[in-house]
N, C-alpha and C. Protein backbone atom coordinates (compact mmCIF):
# COMPACT_ATOMS: atom_id res chain seq x y z
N UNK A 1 -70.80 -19.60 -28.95
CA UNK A 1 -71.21 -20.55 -27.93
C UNK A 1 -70.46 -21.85 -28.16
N UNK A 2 -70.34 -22.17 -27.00
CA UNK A 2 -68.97 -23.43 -27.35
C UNK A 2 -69.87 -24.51 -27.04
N UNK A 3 -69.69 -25.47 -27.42
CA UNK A 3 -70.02 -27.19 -28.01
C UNK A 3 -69.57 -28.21 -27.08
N UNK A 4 -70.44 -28.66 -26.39
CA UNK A 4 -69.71 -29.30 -25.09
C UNK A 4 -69.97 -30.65 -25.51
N UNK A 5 -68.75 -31.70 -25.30
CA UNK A 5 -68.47 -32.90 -25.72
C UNK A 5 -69.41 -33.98 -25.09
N UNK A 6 -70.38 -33.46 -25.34
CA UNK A 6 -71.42 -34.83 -24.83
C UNK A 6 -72.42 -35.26 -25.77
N UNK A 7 -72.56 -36.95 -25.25
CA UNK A 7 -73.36 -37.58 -25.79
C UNK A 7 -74.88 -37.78 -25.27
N UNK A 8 -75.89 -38.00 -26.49
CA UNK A 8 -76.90 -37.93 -25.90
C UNK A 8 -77.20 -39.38 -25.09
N UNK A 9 -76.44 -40.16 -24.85
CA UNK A 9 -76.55 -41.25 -23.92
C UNK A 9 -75.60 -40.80 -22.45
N UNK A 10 -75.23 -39.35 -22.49
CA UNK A 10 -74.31 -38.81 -20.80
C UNK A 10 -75.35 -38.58 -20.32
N UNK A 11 -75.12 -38.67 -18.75
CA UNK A 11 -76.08 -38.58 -18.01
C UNK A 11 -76.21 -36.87 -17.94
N UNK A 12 -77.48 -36.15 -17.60
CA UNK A 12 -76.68 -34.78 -17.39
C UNK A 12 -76.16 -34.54 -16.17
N UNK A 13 -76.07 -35.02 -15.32
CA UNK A 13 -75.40 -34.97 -13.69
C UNK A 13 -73.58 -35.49 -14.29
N UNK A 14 -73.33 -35.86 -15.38
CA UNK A 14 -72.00 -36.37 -15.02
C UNK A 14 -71.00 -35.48 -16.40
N UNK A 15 -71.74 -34.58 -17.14
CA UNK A 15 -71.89 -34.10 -18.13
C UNK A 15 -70.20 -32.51 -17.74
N UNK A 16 -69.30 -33.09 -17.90
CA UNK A 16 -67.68 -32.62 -17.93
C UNK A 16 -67.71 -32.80 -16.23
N UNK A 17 -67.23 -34.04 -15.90
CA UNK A 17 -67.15 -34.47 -14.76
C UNK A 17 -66.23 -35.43 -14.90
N UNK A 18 -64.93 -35.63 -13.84
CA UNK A 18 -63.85 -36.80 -13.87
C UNK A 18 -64.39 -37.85 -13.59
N UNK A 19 -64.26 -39.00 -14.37
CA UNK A 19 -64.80 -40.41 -14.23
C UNK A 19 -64.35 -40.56 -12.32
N UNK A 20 -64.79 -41.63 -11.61
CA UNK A 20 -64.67 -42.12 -10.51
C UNK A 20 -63.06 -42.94 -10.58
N UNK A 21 -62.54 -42.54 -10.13
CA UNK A 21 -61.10 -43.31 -9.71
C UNK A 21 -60.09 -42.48 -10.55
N UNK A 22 -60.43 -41.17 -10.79
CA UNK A 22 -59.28 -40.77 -12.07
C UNK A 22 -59.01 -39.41 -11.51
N UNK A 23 -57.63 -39.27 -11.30
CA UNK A 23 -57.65 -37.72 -10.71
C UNK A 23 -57.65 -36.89 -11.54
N UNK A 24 -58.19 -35.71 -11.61
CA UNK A 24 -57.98 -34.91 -13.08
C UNK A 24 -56.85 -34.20 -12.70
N UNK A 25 -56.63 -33.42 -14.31
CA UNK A 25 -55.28 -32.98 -14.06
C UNK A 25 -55.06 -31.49 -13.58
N UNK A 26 -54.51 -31.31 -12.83
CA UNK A 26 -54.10 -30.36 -12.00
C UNK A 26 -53.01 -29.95 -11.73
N UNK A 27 -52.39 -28.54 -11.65
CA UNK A 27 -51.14 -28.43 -11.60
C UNK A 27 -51.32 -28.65 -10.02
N UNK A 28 -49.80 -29.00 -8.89
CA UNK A 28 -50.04 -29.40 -7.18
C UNK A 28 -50.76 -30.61 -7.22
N UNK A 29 -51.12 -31.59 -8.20
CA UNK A 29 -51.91 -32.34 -7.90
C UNK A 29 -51.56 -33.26 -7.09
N UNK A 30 -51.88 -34.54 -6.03
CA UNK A 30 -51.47 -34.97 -4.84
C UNK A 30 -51.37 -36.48 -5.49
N UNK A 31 -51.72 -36.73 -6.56
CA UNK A 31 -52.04 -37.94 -6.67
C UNK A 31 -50.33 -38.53 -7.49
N UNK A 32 -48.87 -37.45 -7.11
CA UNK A 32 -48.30 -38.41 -7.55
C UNK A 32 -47.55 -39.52 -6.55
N UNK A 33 -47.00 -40.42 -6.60
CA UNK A 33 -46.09 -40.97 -5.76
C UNK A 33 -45.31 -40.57 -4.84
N UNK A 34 -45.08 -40.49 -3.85
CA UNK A 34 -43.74 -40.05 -2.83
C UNK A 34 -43.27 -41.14 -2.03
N UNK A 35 -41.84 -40.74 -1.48
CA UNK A 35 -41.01 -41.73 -1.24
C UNK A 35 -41.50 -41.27 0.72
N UNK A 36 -42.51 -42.39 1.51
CA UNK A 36 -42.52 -42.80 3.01
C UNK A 36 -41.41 -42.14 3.65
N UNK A 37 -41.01 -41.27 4.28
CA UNK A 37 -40.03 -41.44 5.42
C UNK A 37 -39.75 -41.85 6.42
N UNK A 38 -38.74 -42.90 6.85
CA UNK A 38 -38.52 -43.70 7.86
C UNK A 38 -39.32 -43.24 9.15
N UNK A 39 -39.48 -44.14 10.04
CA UNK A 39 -40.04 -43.76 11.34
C UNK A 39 -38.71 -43.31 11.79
N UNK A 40 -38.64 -42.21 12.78
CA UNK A 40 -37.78 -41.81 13.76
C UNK A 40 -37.41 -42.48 14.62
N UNK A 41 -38.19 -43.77 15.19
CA UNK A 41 -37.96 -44.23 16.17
C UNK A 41 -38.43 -43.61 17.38
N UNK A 42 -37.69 -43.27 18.97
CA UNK A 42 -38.37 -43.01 20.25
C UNK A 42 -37.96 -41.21 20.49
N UNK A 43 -37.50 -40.83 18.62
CA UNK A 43 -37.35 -39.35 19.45
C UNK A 43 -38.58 -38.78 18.72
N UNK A 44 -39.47 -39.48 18.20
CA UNK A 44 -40.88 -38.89 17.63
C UNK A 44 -41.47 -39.52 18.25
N UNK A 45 -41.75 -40.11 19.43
CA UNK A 45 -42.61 -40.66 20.40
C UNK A 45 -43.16 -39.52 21.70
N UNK A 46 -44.13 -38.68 21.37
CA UNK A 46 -44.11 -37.69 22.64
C UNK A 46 -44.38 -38.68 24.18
N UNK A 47 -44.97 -39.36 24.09
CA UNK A 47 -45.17 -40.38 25.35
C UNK A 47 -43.54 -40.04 25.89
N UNK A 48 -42.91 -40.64 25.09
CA UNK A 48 -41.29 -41.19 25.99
C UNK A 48 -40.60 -39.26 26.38
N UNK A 49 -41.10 -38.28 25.45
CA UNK A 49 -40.74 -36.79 26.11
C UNK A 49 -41.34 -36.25 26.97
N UNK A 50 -42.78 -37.01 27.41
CA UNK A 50 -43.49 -36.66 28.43
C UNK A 50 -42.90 -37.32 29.46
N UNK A 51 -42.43 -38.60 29.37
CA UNK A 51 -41.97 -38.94 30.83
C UNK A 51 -40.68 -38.45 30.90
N UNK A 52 -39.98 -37.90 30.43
CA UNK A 52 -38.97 -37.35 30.59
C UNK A 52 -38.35 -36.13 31.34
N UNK A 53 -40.00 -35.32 31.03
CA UNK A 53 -39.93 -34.05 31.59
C UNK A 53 -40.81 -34.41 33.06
N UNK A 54 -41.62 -35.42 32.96
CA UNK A 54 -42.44 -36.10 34.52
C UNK A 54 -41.44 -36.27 35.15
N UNK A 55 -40.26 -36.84 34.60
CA UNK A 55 -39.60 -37.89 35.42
C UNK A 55 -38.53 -36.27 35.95
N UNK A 56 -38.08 -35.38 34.77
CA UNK A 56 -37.27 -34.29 35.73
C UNK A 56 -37.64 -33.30 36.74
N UNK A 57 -39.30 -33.32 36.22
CA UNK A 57 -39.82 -32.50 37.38
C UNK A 57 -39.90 -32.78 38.75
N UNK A 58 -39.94 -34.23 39.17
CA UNK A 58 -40.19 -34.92 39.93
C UNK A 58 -38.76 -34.91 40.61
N UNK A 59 -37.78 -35.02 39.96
CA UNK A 59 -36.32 -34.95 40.48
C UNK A 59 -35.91 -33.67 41.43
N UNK A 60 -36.50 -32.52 40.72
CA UNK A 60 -36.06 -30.92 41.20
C UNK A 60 -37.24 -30.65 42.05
N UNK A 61 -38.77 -31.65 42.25
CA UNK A 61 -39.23 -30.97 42.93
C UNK A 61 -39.16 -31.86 44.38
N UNK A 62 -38.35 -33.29 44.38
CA UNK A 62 -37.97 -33.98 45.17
C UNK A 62 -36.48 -33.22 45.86
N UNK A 63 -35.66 -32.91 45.43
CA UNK A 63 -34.51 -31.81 46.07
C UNK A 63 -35.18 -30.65 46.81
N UNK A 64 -36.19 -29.87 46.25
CA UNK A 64 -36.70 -28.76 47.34
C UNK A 64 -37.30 -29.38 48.33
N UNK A 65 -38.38 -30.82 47.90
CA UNK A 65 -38.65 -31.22 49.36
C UNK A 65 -37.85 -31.40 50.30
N UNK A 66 -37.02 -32.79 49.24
CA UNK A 66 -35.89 -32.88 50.38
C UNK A 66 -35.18 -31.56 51.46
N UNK A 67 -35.11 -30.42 50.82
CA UNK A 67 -34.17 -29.13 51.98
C UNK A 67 -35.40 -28.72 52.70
N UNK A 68 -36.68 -28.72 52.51
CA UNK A 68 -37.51 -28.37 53.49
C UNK A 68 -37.62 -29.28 54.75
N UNK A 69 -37.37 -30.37 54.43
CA UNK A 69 -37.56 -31.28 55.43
C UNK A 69 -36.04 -31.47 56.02
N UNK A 70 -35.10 -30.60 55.33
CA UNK A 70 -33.80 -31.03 56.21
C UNK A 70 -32.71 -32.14 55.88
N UNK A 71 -33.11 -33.24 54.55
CA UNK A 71 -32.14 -33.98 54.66
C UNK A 71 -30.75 -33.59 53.42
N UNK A 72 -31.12 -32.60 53.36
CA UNK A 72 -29.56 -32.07 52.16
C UNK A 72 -28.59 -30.77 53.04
């Protein structure tokens, strides 16, 4: 039977538990540093690819109007 490192002043709720603010160790663990990658700028903006495809649909479906009505 193995001997667990506690004192009789541990709480038993905290009794082989990672202190608060301490990541334990883990292999994958998340808690190291990584380097931000730049913003993309307006080609990671879906807004500006939505109007893009608004704005072409509107183009091709303005040409079929236009030949229904005769002016092409």
């Amino acid at each position: 039977m193995a001997i667990s490192p506690t004192t009789p002043t541990t709480p038993p709720l905290r009794r082989g538990l990672t202190p608060p603010g301490e990541t334990p160790p883990a292999e994958g663990s998340t808690s190291e540093a990584h380097v931000e990658r730049a913003d993309g700028g307006v080609w990671e903006h879906p807004a500006f690819w939505a109007a893009v495809v608004l704005f072409g649909s509107l183009v091709v479906a303005g040409y079929f109007i236009a030949r229904v009505f005769g002016f092409t």
